[in-house]
Every structure is written in structure tokens, then in C-alpha cells.
PDB file of N, CA and C in Angstrom:
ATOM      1  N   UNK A   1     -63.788  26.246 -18.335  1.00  0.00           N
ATOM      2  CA  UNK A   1     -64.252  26.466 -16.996  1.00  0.00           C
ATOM      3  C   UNK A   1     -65.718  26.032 -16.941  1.00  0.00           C
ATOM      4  N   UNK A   2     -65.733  25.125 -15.932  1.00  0.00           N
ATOM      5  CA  UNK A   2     -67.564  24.698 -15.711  1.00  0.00           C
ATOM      6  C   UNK A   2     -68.280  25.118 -14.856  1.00  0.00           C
ATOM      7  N   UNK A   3     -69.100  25.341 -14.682  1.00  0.00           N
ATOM      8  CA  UNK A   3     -70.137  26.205 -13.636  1.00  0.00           C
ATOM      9  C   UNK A   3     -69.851  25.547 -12.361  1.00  0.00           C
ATOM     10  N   UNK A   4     -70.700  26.169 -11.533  1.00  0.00           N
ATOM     11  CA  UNK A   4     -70.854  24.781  -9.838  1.00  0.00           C
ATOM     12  C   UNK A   4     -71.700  24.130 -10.289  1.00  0.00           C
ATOM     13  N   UNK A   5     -71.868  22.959  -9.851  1.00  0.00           N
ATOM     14  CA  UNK A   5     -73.137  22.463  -9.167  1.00  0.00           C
ATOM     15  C   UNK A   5     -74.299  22.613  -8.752  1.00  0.00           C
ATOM     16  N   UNK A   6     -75.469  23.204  -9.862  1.00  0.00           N
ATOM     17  CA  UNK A   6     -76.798  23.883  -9.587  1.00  0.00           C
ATOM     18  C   UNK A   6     -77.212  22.835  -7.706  1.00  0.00           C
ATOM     19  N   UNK A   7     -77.306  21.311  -8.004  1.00  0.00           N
ATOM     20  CA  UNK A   7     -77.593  20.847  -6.339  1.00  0.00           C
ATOM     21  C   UNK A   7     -76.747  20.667  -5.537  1.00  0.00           C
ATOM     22  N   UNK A   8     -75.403  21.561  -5.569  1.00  0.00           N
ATOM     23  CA  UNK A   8     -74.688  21.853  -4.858  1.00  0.00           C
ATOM     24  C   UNK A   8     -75.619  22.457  -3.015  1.00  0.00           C
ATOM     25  N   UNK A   9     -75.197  21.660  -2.084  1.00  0.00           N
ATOM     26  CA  UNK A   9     -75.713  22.784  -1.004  1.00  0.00           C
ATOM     27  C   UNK A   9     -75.172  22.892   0.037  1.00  0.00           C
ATOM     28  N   UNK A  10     -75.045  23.614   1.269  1.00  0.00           N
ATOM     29  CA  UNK A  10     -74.463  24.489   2.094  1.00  0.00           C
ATOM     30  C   UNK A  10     -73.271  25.033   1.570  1.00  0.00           C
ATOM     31  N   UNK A  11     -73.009  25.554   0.584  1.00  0.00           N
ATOM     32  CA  UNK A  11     -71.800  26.073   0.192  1.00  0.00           C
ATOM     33  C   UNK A  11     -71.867  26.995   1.204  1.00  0.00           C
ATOM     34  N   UNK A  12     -70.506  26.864   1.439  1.00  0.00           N
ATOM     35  CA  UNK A  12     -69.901  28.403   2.279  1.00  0.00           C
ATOM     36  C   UNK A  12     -68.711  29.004   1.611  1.00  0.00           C
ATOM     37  N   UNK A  13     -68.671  30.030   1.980  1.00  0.00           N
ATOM     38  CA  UNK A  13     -67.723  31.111   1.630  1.00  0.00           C
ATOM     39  C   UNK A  13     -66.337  30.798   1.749  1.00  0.00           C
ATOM     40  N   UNK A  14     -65.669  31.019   0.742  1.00  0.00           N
ATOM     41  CA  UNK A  14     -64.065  30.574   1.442  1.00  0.00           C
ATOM     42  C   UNK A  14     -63.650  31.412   2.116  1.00  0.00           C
ATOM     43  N   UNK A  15     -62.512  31.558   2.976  1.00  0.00           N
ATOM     44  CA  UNK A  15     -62.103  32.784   3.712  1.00  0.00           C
ATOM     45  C   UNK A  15     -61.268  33.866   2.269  1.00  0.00           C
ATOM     46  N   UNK A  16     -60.776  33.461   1.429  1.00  0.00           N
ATOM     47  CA  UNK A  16     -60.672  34.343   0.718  1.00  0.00           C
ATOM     48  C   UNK A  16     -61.767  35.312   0.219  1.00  0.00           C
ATOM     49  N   UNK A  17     -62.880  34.522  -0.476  1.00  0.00           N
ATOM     50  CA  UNK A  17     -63.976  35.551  -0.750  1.00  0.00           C
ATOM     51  C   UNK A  17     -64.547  36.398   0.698  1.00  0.00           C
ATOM     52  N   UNK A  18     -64.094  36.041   1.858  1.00  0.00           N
ATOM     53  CA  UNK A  18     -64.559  37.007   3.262  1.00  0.00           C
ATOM     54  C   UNK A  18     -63.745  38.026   3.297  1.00  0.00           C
ATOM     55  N   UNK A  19     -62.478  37.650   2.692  1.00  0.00           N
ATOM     56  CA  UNK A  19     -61.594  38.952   2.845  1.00  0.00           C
ATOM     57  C   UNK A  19     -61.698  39.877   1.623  1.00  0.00           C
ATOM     58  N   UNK A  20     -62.175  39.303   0.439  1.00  0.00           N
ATOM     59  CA  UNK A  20     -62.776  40.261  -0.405  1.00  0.00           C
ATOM     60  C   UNK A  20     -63.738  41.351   0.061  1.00  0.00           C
ATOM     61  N   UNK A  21     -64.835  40.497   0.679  1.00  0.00           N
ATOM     62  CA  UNK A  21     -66.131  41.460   1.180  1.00  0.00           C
ATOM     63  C   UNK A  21     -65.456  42.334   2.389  1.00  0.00           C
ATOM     64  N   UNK A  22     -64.806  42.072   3.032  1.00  0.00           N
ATOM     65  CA  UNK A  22     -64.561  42.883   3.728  1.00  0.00           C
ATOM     66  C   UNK A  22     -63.400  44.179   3.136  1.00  0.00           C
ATOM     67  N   UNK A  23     -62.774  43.928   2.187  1.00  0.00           N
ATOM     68  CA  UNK A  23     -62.257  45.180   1.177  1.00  0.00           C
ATOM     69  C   UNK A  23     -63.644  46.066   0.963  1.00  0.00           C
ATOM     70  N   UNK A  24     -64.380  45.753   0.760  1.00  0.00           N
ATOM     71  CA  UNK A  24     -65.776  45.964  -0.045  1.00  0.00           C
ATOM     72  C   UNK A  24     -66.377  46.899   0.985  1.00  0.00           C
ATOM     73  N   UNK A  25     -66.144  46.228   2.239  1.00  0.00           N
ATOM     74  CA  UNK A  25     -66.738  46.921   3.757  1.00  0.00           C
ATOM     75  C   UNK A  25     -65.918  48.050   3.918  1.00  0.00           C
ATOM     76  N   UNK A  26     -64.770  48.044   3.645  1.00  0.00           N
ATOM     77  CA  UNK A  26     -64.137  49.011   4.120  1.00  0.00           C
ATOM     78  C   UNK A  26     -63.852  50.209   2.696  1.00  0.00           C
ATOM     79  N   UNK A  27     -63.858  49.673   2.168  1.00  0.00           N
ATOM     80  CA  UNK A  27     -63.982  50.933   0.512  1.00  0.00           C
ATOM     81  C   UNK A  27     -65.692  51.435   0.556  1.00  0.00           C
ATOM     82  N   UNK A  28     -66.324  51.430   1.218  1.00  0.00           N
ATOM     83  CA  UNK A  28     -67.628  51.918   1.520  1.00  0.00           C
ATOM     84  C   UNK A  28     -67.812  52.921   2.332  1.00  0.00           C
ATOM     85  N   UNK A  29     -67.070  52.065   3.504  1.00  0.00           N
ATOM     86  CA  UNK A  29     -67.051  53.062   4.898  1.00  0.00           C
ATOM     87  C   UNK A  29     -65.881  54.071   4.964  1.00  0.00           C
ATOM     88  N   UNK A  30     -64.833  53.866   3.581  1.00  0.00           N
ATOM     89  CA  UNK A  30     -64.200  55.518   3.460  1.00  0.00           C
ATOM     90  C   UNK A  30     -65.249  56.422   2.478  1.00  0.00           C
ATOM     91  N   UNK A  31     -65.565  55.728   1.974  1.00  0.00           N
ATOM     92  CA  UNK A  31     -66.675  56.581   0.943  1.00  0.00           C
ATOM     93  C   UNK A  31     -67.569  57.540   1.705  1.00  0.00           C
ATOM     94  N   UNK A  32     -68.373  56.435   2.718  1.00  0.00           N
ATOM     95  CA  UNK A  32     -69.164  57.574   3.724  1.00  0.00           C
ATOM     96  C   UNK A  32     -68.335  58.954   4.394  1.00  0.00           C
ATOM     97  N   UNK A  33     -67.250  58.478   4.649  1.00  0.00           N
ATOM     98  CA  UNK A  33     -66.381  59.298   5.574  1.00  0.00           C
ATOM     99  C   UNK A  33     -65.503  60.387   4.562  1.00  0.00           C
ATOM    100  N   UNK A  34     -65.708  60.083   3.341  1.00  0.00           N
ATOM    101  CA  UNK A  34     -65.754  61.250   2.354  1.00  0.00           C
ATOM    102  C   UNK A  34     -66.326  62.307   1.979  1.00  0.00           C
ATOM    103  N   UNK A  35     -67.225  61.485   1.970  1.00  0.00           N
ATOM    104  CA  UNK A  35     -68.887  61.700   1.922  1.00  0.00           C
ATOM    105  C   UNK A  35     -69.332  63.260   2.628  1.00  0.00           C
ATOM    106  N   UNK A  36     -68.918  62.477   3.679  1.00  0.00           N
ATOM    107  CA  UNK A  36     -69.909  63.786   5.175  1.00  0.00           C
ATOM    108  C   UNK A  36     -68.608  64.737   4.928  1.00  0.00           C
ATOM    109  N   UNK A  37     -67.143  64.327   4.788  1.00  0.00           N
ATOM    110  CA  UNK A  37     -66.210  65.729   5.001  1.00  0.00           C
ATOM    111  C   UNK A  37     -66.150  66.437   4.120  1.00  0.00           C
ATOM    112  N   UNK A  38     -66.403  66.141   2.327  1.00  0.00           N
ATOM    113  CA  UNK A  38     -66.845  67.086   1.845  1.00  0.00           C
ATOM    114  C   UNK A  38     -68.066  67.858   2.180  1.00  0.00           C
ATOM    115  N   UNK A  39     -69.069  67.005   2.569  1.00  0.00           N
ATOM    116  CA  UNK A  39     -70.371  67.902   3.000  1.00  0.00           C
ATOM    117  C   UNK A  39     -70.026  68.991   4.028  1.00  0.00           C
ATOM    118  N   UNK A  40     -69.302  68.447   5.266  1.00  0.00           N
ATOM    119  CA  UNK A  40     -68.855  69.384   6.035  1.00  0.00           C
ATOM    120  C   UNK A  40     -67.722  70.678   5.770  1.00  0.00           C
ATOM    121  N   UNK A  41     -67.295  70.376   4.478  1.00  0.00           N
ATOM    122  CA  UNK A  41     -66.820  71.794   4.051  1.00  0.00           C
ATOM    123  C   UNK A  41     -67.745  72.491   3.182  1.00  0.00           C
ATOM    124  N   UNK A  42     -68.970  72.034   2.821  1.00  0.00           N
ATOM    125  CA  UNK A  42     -70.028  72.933   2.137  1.00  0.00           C
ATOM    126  C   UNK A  42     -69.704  72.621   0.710  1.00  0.00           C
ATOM    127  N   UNK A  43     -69.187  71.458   0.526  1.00  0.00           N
ATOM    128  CA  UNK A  43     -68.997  70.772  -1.092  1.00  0.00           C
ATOM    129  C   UNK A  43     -70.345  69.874  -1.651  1.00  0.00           C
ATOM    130  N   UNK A  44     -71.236  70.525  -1.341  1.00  0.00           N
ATOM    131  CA  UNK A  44     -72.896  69.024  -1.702  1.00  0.00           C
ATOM    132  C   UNK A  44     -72.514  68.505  -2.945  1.00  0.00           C
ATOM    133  N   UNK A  45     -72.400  69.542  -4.026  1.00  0.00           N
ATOM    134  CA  UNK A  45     -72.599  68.730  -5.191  1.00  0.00           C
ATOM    135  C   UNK A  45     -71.604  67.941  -5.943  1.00  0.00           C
ATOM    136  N   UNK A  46     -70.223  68.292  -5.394  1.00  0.00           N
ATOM    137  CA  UNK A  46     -68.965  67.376  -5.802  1.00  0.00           C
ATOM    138  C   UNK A  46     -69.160  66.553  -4.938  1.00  0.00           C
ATOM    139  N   UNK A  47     -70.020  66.326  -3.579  1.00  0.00           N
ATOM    140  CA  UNK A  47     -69.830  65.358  -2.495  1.00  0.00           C
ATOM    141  C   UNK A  47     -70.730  64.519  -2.891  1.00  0.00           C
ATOM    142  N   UNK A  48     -71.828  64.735  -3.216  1.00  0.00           N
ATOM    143  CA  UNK A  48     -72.958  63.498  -4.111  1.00  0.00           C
ATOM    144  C   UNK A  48     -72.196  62.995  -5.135  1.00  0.00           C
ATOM    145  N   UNK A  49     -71.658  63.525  -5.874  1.00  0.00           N
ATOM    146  CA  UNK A  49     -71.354  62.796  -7.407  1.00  0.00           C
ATOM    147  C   UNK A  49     -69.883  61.988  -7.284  1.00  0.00           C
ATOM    148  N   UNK A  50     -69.288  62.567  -6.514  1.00  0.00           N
ATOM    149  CA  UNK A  50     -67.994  62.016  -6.034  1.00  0.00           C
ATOM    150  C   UNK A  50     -68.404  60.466  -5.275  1.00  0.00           C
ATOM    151  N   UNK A  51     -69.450  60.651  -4.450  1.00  0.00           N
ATOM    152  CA  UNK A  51     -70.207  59.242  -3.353  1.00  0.00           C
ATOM    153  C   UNK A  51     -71.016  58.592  -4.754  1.00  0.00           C
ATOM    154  N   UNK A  52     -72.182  59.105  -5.206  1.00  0.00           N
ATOM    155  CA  UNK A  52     -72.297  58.295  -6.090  1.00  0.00           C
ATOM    156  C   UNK A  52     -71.542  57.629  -7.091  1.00  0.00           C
ATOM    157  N   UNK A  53     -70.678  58.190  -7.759  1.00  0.00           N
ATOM    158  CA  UNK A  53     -69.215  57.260  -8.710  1.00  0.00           C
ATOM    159  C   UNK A  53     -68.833  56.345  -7.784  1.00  0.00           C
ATOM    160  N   UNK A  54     -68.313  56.503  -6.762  1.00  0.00           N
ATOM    161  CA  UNK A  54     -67.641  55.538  -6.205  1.00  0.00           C
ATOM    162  C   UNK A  54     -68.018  54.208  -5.532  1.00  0.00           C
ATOM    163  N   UNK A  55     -69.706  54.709  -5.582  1.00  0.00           N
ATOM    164  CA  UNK A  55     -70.649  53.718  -5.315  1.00  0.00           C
ATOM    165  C   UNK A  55     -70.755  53.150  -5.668  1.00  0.00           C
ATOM    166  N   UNK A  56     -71.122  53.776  -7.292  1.00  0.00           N
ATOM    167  CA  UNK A  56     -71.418  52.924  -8.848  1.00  0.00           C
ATOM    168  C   UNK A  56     -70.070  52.270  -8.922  1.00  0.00           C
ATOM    169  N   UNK A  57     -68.911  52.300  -8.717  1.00  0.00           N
ATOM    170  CA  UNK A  57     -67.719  51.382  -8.851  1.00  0.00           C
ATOM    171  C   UNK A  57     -67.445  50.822  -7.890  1.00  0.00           C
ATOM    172  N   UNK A  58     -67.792  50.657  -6.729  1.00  0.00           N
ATOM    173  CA  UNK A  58     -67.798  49.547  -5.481  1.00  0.00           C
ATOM    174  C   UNK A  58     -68.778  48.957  -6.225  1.00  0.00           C
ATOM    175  N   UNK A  59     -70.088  49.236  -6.075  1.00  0.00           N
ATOM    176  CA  UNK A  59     -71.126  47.988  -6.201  1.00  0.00           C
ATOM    177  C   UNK A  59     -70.826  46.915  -7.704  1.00  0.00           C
ATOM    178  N   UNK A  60     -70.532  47.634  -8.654  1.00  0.00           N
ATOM    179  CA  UNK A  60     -70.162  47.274 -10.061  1.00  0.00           C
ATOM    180  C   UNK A  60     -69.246  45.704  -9.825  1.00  0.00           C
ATOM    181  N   UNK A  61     -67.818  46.114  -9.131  1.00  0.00           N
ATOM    182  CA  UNK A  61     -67.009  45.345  -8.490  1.00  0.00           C
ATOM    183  C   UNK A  61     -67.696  43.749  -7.782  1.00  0.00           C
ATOM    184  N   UNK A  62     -67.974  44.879  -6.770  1.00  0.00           N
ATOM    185  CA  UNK A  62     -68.555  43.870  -6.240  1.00  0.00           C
ATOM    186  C   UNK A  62     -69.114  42.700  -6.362  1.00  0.00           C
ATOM    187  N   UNK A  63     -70.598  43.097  -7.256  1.00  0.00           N
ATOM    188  CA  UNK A  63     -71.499  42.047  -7.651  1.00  0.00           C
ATOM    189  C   UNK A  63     -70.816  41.074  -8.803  1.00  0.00           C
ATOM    190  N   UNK A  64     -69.691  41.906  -9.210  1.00  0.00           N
ATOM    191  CA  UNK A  64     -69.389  41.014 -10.834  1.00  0.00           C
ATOM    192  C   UNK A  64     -68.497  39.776  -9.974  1.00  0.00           C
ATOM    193  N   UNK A  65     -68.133  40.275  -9.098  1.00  0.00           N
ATOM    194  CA  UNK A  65     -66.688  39.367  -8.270  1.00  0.00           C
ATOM    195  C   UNK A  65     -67.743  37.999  -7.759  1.00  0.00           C
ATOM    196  N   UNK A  66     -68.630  38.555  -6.872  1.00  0.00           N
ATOM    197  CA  UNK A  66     -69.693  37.685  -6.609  1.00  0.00           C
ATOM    198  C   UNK A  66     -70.422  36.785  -7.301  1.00  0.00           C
ATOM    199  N   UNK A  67     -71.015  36.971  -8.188  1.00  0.00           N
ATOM    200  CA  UNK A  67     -71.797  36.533  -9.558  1.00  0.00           C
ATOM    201  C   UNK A  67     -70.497  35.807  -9.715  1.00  0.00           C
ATOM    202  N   UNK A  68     -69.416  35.511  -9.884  1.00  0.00           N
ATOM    203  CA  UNK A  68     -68.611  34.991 -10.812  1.00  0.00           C
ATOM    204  C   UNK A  68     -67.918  33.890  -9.413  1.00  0.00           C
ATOM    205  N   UNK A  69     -67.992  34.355  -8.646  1.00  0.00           N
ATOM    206  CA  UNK A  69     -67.136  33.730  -7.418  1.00  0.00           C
ATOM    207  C   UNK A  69     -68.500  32.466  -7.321  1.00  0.00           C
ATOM    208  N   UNK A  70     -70.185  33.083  -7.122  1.00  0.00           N
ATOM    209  CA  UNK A  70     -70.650  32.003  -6.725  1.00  0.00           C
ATOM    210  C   UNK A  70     -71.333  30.591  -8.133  1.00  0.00           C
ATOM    211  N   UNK A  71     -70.714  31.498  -9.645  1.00  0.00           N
ATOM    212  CA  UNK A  71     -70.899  31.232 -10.197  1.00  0.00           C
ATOM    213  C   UNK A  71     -70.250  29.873 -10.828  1.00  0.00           C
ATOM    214  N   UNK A  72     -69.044  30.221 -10.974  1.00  0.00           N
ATOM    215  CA  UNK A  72     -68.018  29.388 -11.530  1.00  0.00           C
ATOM    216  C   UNK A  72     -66.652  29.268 -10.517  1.00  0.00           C
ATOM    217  N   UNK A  73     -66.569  29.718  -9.022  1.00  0.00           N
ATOM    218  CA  UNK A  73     -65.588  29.759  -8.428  1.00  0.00           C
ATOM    219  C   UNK A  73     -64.852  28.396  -8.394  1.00  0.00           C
ATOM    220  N   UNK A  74     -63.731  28.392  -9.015  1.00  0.00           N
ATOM    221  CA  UNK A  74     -62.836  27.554  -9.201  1.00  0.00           C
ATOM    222  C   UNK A  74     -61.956  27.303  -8.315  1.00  0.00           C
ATOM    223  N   UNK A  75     -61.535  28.245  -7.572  1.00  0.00           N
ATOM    224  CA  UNK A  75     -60.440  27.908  -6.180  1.00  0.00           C
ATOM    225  C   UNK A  75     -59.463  27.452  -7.136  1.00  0.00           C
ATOM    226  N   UNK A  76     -58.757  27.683  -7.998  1.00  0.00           N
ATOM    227  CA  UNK A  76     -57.491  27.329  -8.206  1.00  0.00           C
ATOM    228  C   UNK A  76     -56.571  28.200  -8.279  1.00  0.00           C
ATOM    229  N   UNK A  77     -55.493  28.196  -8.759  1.00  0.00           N
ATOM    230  CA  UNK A  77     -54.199  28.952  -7.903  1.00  0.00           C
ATOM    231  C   UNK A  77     -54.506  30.532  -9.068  1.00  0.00           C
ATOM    232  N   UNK A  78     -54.361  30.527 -10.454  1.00  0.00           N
ATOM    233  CA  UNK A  78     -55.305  31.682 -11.230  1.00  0.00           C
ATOM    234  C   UNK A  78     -56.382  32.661 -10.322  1.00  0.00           C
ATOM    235  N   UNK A  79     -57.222  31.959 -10.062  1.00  0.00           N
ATOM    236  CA  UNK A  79     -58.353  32.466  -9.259  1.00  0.00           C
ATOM    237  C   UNK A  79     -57.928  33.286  -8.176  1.00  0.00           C
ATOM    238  N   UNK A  80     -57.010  32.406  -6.935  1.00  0.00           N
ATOM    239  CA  UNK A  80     -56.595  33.167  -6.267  1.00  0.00           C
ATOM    240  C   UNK A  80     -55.592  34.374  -6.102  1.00  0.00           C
ATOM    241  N   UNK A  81     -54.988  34.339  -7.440  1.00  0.00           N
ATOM    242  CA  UNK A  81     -54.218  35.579  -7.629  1.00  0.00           C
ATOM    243  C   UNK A  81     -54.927  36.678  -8.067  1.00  0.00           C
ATOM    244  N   UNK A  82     -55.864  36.267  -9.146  1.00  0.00           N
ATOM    245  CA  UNK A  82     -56.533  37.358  -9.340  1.00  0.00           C
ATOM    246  C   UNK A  82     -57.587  38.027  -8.432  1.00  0.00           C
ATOM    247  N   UNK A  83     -57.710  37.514  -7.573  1.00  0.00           N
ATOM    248  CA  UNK A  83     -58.806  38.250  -6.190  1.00  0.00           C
ATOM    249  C   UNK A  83     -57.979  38.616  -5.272  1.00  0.00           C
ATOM    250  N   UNK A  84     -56.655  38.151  -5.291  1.00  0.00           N
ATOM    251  CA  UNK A  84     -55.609  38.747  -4.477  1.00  0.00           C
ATOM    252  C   UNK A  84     -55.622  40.819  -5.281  1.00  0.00           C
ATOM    253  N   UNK A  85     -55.000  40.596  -6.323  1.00  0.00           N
ATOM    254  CA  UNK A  85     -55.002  41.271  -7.183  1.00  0.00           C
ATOM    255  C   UNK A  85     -55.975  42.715  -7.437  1.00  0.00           C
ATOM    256  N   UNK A  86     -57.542  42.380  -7.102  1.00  0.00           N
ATOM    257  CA  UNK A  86     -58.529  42.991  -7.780  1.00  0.00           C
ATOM    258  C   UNK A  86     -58.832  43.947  -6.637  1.00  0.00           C
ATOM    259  N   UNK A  87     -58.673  43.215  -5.022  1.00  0.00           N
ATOM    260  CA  UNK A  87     -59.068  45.194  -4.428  1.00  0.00           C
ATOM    261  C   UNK A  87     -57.843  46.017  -4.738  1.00  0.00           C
ATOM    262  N   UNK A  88     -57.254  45.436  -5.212  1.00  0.00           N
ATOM    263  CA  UNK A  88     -55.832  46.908  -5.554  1.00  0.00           C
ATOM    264  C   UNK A  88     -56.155  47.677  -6.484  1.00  0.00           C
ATOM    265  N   UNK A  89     -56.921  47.046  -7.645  1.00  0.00           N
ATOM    266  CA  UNK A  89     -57.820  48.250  -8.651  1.00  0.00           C
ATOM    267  C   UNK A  89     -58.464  48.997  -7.804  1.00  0.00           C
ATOM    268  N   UNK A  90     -59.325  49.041  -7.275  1.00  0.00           N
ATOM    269  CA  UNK A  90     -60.191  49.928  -6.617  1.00  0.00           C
ATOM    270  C   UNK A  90     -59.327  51.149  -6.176  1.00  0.00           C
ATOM    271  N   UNK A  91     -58.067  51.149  -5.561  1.00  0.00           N
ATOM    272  CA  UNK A  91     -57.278  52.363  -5.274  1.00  0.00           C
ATOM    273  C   UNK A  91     -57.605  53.576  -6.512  1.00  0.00           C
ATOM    274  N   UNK A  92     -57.628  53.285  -7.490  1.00  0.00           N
ATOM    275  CA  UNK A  92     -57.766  54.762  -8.106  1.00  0.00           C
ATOM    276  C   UNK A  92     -58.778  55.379  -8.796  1.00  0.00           C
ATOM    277  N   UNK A  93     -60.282  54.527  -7.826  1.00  0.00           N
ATOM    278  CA  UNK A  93     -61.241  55.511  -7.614  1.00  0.00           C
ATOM    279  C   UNK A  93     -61.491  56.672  -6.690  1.00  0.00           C
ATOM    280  N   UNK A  94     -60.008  56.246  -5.376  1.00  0.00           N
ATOM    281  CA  UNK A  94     -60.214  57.291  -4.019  1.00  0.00           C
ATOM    282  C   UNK A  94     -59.579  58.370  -4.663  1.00  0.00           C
ATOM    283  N   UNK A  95     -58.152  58.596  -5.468  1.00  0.00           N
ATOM    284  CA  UNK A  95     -58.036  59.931  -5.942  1.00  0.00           C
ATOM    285  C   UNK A  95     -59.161  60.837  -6.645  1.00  0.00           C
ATOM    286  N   UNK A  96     -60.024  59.951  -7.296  1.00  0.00           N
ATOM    287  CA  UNK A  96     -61.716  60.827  -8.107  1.00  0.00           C
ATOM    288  C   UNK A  96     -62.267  60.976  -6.830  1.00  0.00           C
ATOM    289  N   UNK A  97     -62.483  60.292  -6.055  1.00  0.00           N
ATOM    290  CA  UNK A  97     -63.574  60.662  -5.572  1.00  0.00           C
ATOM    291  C   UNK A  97     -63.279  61.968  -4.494  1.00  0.00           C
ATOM    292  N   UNK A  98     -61.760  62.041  -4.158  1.00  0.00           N
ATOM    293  CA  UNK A  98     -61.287  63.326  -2.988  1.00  0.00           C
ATOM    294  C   UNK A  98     -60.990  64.576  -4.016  1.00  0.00           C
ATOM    295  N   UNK A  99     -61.295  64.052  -5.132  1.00  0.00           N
ATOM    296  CA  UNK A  99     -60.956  65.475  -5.970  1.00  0.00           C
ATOM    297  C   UNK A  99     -61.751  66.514  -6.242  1.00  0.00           C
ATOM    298  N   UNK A 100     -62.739  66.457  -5.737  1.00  0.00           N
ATOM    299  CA  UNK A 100     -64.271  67.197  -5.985  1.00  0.00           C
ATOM    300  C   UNK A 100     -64.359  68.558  -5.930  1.00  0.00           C
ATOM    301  N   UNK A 101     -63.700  68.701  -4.336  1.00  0.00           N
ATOM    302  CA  UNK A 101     -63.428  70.072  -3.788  1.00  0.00           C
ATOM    303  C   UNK A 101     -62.651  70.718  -4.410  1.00  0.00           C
ATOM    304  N   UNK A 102     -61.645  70.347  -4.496  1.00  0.00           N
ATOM    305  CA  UNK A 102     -60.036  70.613  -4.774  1.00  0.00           C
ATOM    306  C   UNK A 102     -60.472  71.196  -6.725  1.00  0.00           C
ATOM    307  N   UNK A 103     -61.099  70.320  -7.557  1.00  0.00           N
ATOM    308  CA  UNK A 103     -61.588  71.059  -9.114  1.00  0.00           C
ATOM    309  C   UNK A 103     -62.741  72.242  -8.523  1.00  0.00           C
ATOM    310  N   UNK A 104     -63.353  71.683  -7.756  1.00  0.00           N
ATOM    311  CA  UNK A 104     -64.747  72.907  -7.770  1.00  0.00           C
ATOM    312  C   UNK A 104     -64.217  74.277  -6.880  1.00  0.00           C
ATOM    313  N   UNK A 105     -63.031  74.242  -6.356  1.00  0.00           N
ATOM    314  CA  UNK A 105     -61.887  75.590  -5.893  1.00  0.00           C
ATOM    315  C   UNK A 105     -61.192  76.221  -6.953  1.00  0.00           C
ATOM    316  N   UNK A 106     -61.112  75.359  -8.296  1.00  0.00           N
ATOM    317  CA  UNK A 106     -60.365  76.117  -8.936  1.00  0.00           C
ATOM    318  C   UNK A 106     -58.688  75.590  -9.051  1.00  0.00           C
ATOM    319  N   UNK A 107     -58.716  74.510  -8.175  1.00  0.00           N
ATOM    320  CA  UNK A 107     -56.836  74.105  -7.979  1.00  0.00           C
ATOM    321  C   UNK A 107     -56.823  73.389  -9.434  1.00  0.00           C
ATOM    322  N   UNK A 108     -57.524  72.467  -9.732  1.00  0.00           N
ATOM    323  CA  UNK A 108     -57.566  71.665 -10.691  1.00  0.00           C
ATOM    324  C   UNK A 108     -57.292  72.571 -12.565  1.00  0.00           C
ATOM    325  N   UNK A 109     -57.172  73.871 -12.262  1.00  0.00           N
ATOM    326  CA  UNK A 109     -56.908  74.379 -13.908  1.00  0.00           C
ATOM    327  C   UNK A 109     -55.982  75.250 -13.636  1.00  0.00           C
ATOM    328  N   UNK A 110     -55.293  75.537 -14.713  1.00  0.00           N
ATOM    329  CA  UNK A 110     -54.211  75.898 -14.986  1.00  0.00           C
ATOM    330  C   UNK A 110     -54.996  77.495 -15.294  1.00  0.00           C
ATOM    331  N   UNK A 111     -53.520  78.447 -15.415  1.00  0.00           N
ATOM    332  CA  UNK A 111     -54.097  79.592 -15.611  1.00  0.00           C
ATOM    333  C   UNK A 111     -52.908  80.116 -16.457  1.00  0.00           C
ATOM    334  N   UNK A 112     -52.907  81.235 -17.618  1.00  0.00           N
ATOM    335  CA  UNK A 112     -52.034  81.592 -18.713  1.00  0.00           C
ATOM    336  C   UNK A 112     -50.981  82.754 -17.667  1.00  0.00           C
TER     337      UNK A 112
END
């Protein structure tokens, strides 16, 4: 695999990498909306750490997809499966991150 074209210029975005970012847009804006409804049940500190993880694994995502998309983006049929592929990982950071309340209640352990 070879890099781009350092005097490569006006590159634009393919519509695939737009529909990436916009996964990206929208795994954010449930985060916020996590966010405030744990706060609004009086959960602060599972509601910070729950928003921050999920932050730290959106942005993580993100930038590596980017960095690599504007890096070496190949557009070939590989490529596009695997970005087809990659917001579907992200699904099983939303079970961590809604679980906050639900361990800091006590549901989360077992009892003899």
C-alpha cells in the first residue's frame, strides 16, 4: 500500500468517508443525550466516566479512520468493506456507557 500524493490538491472527501463522519456525528450526539439523562437522574459520577469512555472511544476511532483514510485511502473494494464494517464496532461501547446507573444501584452484582 502507497501513501497519497504529498502534491496531491483539492482532494475531497468521498461520500463514503461523509457517511463515516456522520456515524461519528451521531455516536456523539447519543453520548450527549446520555450524558444529561444520567445527570438528570442524579448519576454525576457514572455520567462523567461513562461520557468520558465513550468519548475516548469515538475520538480514538475516529482520528485513526481519518489519519488512515487521508493517509493512504485506497478506495478499493477491501477498503470499502472495511469502513462499511467499522461503525458497527462502535455498538458495544453504548451498552458501557448506559450501564453506569444500573452498577452504581446495585443491579449489576449478584447476591448469595
Amino acid at each position: 500500500m502507497t501513501g497519497r500524493d504529498a502534491g496531491e490538491t483539492h482532494r475531497v472527501a468521498t461520500p463514503l468517508e461523509l457517511l463515516f463522519d456522520l456515524t461519528f456525528v451521531v455516536a456523539v450526539g447519543t453520548a450527549a443525550h446520555q450524558f444529561a439523562e444520567m445527570l438528570a437522574e442524579g448519576h454525576a459520577a457514572p455520567a462523567v466516566l461513562a461520557f468520558l469512555y465513550t468519548m475516548l472511544a469515538i475520538s480514538i476511532a475516529w482520528i485513526s479512520f481519518s489519519w488512515f483514510a487521508s493517509a493512504f485511502g485506497t478506495d478499493d473494494w477491501l477498503y470499502r468493506a472495511l469502513t462499511m464494517v467499522r461503525p458497527g464496532t462502535g455498538r458495544t461501547t453504548g451498552p458501557a456507557a448506559t450501564a453506569g446507573p444500573a452498577v452504581s444501584r446495585g443491579a449489576g452484582h449478584f447476591s448469595r
